[in-house]
C-alpha atoms as a PDB file:
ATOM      1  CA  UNK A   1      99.850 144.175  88.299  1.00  0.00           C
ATOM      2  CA  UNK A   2     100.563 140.418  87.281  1.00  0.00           C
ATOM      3  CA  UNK A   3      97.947 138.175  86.408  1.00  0.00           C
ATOM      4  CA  UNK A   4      98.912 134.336  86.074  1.00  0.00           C
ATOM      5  CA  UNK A   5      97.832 132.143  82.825  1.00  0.00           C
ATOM      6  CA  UNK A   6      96.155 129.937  85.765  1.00  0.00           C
ATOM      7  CA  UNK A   7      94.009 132.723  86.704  1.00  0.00           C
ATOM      8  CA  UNK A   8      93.067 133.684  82.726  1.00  0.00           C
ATOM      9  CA  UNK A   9      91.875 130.456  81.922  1.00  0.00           C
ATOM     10  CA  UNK A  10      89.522 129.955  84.872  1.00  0.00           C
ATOM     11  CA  UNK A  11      88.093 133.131  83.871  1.00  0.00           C
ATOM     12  CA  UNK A  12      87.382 132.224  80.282  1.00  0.00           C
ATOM     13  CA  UNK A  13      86.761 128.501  81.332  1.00  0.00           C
ATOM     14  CA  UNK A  14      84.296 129.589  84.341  1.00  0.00           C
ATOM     15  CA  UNK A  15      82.503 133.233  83.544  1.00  0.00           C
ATOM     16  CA  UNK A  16      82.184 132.631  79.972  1.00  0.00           C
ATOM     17  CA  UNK A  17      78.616 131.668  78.893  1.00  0.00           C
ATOM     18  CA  UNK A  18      76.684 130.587  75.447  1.00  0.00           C
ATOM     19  CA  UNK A  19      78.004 132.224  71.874  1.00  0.00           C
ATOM     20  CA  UNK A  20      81.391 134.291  74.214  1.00  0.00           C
ATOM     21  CA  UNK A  21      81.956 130.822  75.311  1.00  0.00           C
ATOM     22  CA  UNK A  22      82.503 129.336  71.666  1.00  0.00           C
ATOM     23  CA  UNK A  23      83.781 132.824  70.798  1.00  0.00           C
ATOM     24  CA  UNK A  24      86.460 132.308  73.781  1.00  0.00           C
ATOM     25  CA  UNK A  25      86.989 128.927  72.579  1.00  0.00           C
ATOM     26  CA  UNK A  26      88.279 129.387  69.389  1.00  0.00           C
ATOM     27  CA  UNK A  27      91.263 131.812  70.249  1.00  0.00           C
ATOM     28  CA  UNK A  28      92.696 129.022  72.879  1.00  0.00           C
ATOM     29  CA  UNK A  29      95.842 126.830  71.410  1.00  0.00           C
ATOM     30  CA  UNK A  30      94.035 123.499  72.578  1.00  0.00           C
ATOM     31  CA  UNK A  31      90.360 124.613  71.713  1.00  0.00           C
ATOM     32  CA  UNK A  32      88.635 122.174  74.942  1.00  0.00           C
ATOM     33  CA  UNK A  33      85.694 122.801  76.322  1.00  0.00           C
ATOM     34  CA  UNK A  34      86.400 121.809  79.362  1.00  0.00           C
ATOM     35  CA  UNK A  35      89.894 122.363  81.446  1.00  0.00           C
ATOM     36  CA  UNK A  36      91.303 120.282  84.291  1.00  0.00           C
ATOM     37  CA  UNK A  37      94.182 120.912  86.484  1.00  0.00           C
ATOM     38  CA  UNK A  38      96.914 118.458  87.350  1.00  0.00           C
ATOM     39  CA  UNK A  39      95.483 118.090  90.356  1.00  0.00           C
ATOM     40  CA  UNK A  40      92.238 116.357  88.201  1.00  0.00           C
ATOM     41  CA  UNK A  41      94.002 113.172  87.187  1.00  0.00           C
ATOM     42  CA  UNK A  42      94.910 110.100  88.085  1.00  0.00           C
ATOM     43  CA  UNK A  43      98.704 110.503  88.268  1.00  0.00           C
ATOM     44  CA  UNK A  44      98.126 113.148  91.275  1.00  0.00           C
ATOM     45  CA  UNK A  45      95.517 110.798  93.419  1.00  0.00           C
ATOM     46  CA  UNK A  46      97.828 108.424  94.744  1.00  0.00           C
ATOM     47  CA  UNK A  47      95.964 105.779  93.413  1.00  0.00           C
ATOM     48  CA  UNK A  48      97.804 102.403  92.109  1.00  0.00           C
ATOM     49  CA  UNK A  49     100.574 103.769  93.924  1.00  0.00           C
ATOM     50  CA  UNK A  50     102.062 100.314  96.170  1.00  0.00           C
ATOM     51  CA  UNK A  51     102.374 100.850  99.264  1.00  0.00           C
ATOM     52  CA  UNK A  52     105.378 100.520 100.587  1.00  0.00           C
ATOM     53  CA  UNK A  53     107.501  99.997  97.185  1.00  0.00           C
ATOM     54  CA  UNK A  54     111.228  99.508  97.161  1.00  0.00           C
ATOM     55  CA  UNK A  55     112.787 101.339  94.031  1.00  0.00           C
ATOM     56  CA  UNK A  56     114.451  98.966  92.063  1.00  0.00           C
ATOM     57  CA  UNK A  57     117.469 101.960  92.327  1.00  0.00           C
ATOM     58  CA  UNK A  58     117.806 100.324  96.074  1.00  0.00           C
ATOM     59  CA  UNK A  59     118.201  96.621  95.845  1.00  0.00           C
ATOM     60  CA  UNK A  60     121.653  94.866  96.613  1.00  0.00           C
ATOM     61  CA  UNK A  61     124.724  95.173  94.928  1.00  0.00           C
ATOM     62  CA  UNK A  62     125.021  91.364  94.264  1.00  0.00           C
ATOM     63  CA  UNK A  63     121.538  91.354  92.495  1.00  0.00           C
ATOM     64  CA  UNK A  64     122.652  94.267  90.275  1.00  0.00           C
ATOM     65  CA  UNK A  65     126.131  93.313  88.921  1.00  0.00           C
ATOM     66  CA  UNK A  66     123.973  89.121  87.991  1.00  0.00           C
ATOM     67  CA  UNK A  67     126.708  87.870  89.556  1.00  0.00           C
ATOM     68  CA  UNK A  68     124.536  85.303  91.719  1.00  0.00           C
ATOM     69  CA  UNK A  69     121.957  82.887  90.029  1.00  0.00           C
ATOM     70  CA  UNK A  70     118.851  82.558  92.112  1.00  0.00           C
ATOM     71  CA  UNK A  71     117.422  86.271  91.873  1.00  0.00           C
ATOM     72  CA  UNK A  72     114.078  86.599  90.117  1.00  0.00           C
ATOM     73  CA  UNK A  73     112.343  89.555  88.666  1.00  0.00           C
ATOM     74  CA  UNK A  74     108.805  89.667  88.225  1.00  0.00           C
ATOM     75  CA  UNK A  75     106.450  91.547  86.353  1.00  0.00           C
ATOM     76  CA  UNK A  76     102.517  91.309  85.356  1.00  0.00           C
ATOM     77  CA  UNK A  77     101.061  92.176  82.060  1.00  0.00           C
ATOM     78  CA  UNK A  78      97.726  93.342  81.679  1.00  0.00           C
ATOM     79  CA  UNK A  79      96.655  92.724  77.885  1.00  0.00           C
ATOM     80  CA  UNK A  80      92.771  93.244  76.242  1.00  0.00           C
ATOM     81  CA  UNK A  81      89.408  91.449  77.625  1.00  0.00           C
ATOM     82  CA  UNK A  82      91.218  91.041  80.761  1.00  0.00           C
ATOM     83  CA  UNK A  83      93.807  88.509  79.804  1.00  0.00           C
ATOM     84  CA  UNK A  84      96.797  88.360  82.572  1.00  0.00           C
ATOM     85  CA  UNK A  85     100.752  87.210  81.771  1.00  0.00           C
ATOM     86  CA  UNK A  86     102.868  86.796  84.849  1.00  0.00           C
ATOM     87  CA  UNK A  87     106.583  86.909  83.972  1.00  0.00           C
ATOM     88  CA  UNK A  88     109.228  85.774  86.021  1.00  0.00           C
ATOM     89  CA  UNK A  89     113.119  86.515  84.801  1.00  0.00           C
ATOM     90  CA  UNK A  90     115.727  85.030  86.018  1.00  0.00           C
ATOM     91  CA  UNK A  91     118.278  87.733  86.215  1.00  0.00           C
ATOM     92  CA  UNK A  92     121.670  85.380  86.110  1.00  0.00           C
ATOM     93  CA  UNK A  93     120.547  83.226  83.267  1.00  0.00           C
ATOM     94  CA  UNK A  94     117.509  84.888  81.783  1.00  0.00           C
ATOM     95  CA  UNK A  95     115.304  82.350  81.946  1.00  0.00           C
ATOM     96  CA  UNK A  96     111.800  83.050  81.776  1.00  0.00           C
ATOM     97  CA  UNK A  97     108.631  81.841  83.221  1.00  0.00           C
ATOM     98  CA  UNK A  98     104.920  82.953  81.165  1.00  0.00           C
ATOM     99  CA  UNK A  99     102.092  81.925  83.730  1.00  0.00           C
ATOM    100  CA  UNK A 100      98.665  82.595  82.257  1.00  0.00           C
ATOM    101  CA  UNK A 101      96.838  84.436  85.517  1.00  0.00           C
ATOM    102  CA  UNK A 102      92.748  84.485  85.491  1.00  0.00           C
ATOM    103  CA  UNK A 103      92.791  87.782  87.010  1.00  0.00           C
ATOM    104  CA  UNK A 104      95.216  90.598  88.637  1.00  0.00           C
ATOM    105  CA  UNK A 105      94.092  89.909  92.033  1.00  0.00           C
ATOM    106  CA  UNK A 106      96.317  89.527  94.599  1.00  0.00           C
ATOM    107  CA  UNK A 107      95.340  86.353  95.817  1.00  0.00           C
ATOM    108  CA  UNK A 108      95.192  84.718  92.803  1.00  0.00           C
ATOM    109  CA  UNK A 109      98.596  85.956  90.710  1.00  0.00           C
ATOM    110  CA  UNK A 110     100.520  84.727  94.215  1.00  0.00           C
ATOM    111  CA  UNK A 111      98.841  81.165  93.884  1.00  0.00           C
ATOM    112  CA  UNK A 112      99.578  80.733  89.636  1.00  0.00           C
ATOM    113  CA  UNK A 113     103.360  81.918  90.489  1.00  0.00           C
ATOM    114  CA  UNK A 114     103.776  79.509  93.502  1.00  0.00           C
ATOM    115  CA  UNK A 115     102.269  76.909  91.539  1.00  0.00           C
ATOM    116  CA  UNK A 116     104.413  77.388  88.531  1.00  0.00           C
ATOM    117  CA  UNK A 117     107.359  78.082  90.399  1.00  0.00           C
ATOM    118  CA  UNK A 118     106.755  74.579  92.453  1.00  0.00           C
END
């Protein structure tokens, strides 16, 4: 008979009670009280996943090789007390737009780019 590590620590993690709990505890290499699967975080939700997205793996040759000036690469930063960067690269050249963004909403990063870009 063949009994998966899976199945071993929902026993301990599940059954166990009070002083066996701690008891339990103690012998495991990460010593949590408390277990989650992969399924439990964030990464396996599909959320912040865009919809849609092109892999960057899949754009044109011409934009690749920076043969072509005109081909911009964007990216947002996210920093502390909800401060926003919007950077804009200019892959040819390398030139680089900063736009200060008063949120990461939609609406209102496409408006500061537009309006910097204009």
């Amino acid at each position: 008979m063949h009994i998966s590590h899976e199945t071993i620590y929902k026993s301990l993690y599940v059954q166990a009670r009070g002083v066996l709990k701690r008891e339990l505890i103690e012998h495991l290499r990460s010593r949590r009280s408390v277990r989650h699967g992969r399924t439990a975080t964030d990464k396996y939700q599909g959320r912040g996943q865009i919809v849609d997205a092109v892999s960057i793996s899949e754009r044109p040759a011409e934009v690749a090789d920076r043969a072509i000036p005109g081909h911009w690469e964007g990216d947002l930063l996210a920093g502390t007390r909800d401060t926003h960067i919007a950077t804009l690269v200019e892959r040819r050249s390398r030139y680089v737009l900063l736009i200060k963004v008063p949120n990461k909403e939609t609406a209102n990063v496409t408006k500061a780019l537009s309006k910097a870009i204009k």
